[in-house]
Protein backbone atom coordinates (compact mmCIF):
# COMPACT_ATOMS: atom_id res chain seq x y z
CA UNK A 1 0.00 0.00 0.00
CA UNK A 2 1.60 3.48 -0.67
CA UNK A 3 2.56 5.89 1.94
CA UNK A 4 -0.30 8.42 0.60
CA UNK A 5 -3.32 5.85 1.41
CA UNK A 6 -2.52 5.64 4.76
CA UNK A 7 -3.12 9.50 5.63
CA UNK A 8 -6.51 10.86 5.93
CA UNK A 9 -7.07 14.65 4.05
CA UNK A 10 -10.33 16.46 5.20
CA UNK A 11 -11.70 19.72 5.32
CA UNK A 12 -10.18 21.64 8.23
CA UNK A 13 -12.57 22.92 10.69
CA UNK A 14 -12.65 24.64 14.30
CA UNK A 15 -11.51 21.89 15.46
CA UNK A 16 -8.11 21.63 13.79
CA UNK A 17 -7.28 25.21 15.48
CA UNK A 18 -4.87 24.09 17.88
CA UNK A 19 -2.93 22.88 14.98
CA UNK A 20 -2.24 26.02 13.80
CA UNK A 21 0.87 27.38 15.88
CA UNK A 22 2.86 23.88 15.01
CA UNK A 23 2.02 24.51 11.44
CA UNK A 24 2.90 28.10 11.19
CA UNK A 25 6.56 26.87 13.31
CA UNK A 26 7.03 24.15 10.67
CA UNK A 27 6.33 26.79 7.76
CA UNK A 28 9.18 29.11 9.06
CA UNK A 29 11.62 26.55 9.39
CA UNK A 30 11.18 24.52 6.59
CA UNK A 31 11.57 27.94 4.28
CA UNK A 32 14.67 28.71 6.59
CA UNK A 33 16.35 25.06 5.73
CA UNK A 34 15.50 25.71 2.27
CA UNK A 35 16.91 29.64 2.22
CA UNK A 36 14.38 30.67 0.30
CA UNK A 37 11.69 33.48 1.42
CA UNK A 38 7.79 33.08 2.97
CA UNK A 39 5.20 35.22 3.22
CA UNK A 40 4.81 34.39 6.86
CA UNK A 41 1.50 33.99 8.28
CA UNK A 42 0.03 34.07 12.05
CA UNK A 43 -1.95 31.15 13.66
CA UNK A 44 -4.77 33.37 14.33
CA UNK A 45 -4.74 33.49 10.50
CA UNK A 46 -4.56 29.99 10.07
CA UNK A 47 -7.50 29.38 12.43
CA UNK A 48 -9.18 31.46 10.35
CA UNK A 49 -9.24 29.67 7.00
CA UNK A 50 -9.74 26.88 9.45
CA UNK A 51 -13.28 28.08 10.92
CA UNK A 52 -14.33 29.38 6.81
CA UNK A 53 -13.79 25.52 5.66
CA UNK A 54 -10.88 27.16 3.31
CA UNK A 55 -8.05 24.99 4.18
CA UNK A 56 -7.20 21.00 4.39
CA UNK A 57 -5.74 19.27 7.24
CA UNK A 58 -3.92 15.72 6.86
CA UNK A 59 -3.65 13.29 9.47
CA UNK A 60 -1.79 9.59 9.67
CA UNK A 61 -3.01 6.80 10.77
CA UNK A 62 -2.25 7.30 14.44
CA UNK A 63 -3.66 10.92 14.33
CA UNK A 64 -1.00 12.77 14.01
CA UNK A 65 -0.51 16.16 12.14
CA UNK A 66 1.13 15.56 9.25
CA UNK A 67 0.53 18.05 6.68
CA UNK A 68 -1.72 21.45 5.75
CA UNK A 69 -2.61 23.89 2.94
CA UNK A 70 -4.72 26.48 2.60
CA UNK A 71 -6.94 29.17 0.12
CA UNK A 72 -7.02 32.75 -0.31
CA UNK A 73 -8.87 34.96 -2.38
CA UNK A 74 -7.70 38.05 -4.48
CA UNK A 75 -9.70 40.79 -7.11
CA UNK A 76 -13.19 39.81 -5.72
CA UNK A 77 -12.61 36.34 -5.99
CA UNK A 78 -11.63 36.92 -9.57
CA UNK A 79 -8.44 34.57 -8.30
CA UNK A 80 -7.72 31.85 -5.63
CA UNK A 81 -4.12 30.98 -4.21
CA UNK A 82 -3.54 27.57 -2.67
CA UNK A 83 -0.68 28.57 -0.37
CA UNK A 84 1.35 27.32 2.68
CA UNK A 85 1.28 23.89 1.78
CA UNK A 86 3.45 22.15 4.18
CA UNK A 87 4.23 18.57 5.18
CA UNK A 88 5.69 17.74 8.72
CA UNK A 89 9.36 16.66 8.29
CA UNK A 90 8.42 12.66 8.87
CA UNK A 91 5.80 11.98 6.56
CA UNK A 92 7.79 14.08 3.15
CA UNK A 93 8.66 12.16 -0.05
CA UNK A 94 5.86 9.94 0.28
CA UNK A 95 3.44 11.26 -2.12
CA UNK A 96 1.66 13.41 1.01
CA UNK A 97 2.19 16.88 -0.75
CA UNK A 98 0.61 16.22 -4.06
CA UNK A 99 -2.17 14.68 -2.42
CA UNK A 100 -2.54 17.24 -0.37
CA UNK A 101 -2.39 19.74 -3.49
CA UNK A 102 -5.08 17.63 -5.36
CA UNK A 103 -7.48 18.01 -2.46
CA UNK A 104 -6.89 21.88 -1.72
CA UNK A 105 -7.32 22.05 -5.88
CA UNK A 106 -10.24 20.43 -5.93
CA UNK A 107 -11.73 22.37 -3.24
CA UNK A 108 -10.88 25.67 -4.57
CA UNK A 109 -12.46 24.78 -7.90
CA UNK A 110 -15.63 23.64 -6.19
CA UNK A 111 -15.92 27.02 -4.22
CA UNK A 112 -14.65 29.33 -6.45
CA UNK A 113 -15.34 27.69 -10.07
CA UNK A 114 -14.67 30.91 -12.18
CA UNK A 115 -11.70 31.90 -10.63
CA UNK A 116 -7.96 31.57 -11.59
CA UNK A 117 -5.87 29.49 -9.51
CA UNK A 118 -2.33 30.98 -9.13
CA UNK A 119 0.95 30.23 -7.17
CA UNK A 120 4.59 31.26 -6.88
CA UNK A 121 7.12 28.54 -5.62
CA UNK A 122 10.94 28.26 -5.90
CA UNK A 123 10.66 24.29 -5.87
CA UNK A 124 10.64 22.13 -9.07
CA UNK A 125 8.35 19.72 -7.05
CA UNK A 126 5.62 22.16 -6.65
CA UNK A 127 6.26 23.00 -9.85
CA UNK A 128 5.68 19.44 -10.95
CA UNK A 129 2.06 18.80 -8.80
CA UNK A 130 0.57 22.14 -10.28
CA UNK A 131 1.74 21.02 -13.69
CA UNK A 132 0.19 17.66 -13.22
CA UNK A 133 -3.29 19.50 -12.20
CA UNK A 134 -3.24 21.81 -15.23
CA UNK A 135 -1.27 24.72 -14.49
CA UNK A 136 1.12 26.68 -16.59
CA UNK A 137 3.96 28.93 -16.26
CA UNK A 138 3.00 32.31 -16.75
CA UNK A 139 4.36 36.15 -15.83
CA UNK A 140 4.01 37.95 -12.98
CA UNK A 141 1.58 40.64 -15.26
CA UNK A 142 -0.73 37.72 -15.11
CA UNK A 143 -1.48 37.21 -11.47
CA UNK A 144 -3.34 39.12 -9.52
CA UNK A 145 -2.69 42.64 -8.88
CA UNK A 146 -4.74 43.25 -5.55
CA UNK A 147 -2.38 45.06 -3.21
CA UNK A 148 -3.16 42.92 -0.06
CA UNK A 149 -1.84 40.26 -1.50
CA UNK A 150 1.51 41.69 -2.38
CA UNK A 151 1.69 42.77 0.81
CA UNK A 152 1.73 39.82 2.26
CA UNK A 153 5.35 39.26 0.27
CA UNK A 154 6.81 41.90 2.88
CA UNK A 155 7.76 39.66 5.41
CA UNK A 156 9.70 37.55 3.07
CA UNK A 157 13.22 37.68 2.59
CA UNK A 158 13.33 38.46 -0.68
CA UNK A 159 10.83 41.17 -0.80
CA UNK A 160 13.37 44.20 -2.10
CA UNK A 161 14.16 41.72 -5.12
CA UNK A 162 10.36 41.86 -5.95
CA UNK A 163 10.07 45.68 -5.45
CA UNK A 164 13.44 46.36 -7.15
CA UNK A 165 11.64 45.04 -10.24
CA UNK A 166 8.43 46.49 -10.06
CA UNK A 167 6.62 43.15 -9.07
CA UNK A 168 7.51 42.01 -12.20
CA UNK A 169 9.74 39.48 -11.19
CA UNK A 170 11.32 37.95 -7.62
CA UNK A 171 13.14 34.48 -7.60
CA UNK A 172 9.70 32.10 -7.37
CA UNK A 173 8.20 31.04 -10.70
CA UNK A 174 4.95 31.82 -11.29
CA UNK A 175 2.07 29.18 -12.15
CA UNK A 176 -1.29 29.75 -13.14
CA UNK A 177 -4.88 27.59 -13.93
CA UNK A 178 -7.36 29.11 -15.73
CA UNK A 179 -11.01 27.55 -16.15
CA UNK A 180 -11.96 29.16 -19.29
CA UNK A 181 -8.82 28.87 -21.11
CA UNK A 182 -6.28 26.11 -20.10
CA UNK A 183 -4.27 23.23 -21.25
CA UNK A 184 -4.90 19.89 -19.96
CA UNK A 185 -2.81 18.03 -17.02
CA UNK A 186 -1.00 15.69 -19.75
CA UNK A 187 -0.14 18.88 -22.08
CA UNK A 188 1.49 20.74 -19.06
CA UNK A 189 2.73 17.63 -17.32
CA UNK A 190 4.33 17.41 -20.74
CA UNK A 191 5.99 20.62 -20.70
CA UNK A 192 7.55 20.34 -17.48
CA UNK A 193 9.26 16.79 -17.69
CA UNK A 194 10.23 18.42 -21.30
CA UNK A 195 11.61 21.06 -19.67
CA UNK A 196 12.32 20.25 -16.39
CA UNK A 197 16.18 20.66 -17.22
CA UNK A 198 15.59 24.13 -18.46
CA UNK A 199 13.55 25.31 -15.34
CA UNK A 200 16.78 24.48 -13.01
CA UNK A 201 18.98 26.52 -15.08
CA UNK A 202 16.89 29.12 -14.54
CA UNK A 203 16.31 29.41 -11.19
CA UNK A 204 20.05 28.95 -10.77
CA UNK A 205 20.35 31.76 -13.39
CA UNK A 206 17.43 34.20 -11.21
CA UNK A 207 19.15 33.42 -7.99
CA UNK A 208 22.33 34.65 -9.46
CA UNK A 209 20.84 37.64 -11.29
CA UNK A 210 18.36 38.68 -8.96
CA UNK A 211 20.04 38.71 -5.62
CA UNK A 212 22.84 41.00 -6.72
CA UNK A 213 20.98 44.13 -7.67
CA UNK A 214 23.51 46.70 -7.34
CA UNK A 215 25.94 44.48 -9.25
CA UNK A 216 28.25 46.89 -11.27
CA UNK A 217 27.40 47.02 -15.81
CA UNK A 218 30.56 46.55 -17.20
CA UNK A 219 32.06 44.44 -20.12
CA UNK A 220 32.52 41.36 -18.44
CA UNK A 221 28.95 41.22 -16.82
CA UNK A 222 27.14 39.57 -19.58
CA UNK A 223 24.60 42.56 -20.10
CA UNK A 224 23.73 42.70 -23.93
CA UNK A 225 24.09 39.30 -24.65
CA UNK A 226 21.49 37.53 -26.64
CA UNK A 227 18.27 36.30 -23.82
CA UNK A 228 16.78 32.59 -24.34
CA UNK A 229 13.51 32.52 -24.56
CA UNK A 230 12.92 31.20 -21.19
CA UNK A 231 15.06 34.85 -19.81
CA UNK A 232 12.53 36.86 -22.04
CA UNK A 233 9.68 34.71 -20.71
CA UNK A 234 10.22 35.08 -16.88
CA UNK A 235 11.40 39.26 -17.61
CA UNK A 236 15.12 38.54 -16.91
């Protein structure tokens, strides 16, 4: 039997509220191990979503936490993020994230059906699960441009990278479903695996562009040079 089957996913409700400092802890660090940024949120935030039946909540087989995700809504609804997905330390590279991704997916589409589903990750594996559910890489111009939720990039690390370029680009990769005009899972699943190789040359490439802003323009820095079409895609 795979790992996956033996974890229960449900609905989160009031319930699941004293859950909600140990998942905002394991949020923090896990970003911190990885060195990448968060938008960091509260418990009393996560208890929130909790009591408005916007988040999931997964569970072993003994009962213990094991991983969380949640939903947000931006322009009137016109889009939904499924953010802080996170799976406790024990129970990761079992499957438990993407099942966790299909649920929160499939609950977003059943309360918000006309809205656009977006993300921004800096992992390839999250990167992967959206692709397998239909979403496709897109530009920043594309998501949402409600100022609360670019707001809630402040308390991330690399928030001065995303204002240096005018929101227009920050070291995550942005990923995007849209109901009325999409690609299927295969045709994007496609493009990743395709592509997959690409992608980690250019977050390698973004990491080493974008995090030295004041670097000096002279004749050995590579400005002028000819941009692939994944550079010109992603604004670099």
């Amino acid at each position: 039997m795979e790992q996956q089957q033996r974890f229960s996913i449900v609905i989160a409700n009031e319930s699941h509220c004293s859950f909600a400092q140990i998942i905002c802890d394991e949020m923090a660090s896990s970003a911190k191990a990885r060195g990448t940024g968060i938008a960091k949120r509260t418990p009393e935030y996560v208890q929130e979503k909790m009591r408005e039946g916007k988040a999931v909540i997964a569970f072993n087989q003994d009962g213990i936490w094991a991983g969380f995700c949640y939903i947000e809504t931006w322009g009137h609804g016109e889009y939904v993020a499924n953010s802080g997905l996170i799976v406790a330390p024990a129970f990761r590279k079992g499957g438990l994230a993407k099942a966790i991704k299909k649920k929160i997916f499939e609950l977003s589409r059943a309360k918000y059906p006309e809205s656009k589903i977006f993300g921004l990750t800096t992992g390839l594996a999250v990167m992967k699960i959206n692709s397998e559910l239909g979403y496709e890489p897109v530009t920043y111009s594309e998501l949402t441009q409600d100022e609360a939720f670019w707001a809630g990039c402040k308390s991330c690390v690399n928030y001065d990278i995303l204002m240096s370029k005018e929101r227009k680009n920050c070291l995550c990769t942005a990923m995007l479903f849209d109901p009325k005009d999409h690609y299927t899972p295969q045709e994007t699943t496609q493009y990743f695996e395709e592509n997959k190789s690409s992608f980690e040359r250019l977050f390698r490439f973004k990491q080493w562009k974008l995090l030295k802003p004041f670097r000096k323009k002279d004749g050995k820095s590579g400005e002028g040079k000819p941009k692939s079409l994944l550079q010109l895609f992603f604004n670099l």
